[in-house]
Protein backbone atom coordinates (compact mmCIF):
# COMPACT_ATOMS: atom_id res chain seq x y z
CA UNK A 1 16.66 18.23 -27.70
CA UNK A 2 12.84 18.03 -26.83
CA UNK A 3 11.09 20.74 -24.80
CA UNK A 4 9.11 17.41 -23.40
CA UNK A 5 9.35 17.49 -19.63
CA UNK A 6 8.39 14.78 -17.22
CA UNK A 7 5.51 14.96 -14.66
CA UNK A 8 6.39 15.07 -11.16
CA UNK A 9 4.67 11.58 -11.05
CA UNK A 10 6.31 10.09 -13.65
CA UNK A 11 9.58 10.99 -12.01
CA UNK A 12 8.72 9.58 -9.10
CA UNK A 13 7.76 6.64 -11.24
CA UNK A 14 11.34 6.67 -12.22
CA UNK A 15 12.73 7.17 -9.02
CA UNK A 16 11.01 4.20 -7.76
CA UNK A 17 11.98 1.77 -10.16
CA UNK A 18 15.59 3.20 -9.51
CA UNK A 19 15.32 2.05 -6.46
CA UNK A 20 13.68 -1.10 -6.95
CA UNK A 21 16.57 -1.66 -9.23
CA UNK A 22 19.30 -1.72 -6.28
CA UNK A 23 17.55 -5.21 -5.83
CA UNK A 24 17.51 -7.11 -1.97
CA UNK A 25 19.95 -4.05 -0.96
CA UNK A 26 16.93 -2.10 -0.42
CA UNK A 27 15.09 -4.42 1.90
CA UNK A 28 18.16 -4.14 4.27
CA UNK A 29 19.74 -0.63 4.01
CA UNK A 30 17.98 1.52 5.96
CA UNK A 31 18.31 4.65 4.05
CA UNK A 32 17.16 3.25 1.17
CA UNK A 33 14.20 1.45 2.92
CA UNK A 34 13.18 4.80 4.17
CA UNK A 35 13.54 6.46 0.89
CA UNK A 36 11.59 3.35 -0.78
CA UNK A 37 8.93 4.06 1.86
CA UNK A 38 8.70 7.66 1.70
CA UNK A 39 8.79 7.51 -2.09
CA UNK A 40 6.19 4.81 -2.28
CA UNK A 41 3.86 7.37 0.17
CA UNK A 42 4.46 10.20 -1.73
CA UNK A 43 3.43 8.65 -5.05
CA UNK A 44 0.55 6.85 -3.45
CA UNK A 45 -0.75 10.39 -2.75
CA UNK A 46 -0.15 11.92 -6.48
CA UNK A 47 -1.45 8.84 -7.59
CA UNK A 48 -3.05 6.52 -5.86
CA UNK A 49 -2.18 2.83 -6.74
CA UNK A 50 0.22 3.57 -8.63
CA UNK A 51 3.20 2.90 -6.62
CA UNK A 52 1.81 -0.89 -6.01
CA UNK A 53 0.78 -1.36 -9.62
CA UNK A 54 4.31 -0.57 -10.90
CA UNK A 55 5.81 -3.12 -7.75
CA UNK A 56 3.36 -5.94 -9.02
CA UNK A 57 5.04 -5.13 -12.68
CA UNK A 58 8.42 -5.35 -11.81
CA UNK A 59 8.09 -8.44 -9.51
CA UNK A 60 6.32 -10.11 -12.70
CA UNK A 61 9.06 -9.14 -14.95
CA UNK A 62 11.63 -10.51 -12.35
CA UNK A 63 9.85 -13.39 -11.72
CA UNK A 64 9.26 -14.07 -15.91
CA UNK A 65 13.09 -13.30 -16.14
CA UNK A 66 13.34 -10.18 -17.91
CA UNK A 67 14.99 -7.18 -17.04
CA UNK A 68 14.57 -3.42 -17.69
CA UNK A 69 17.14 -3.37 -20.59
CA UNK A 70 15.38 -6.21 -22.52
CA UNK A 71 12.02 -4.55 -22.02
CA UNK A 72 14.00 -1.05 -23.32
CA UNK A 73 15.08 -2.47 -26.19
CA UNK A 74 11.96 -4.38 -26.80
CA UNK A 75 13.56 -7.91 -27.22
């Protein structure tokens, strides 16, 4: 096992593409368009731009067709 531990913005990295992962679900739940928000506003502040940079990523990947696991894998 590694002694390698995250940063708190890479988790919150993580946690937003999590979320952004639940798809159109997250547009109209309001729970988790509130945690989207707040999650998005708290990484802004760690790291600003961050939080938009990785949204522009994933809506390119989306739109190019790939997915997470392909990009994992590196296929």
């Amino acid at each position: 096992m590694s002694d390698v531990t995250p940063t708190p913005v890479e988790l919150q990295v993580l946690q937003l593409v999590a979320l952004w992962r639940q798809g159109p679900a997250v547009r109209h739940d309001p729970v988790l368009a509130n945690m989207f928000a707040r999650l998005s506003a708290s990484l802004n502040r760690s790291a600003p731009g961050v939080a938009a940079r990785v949204l522009r990523t994933l809506e390119d990947m989306q739109a190019r067709g790939l997915g997470l696991g392909l990009v994992a894998r590196g296929d």
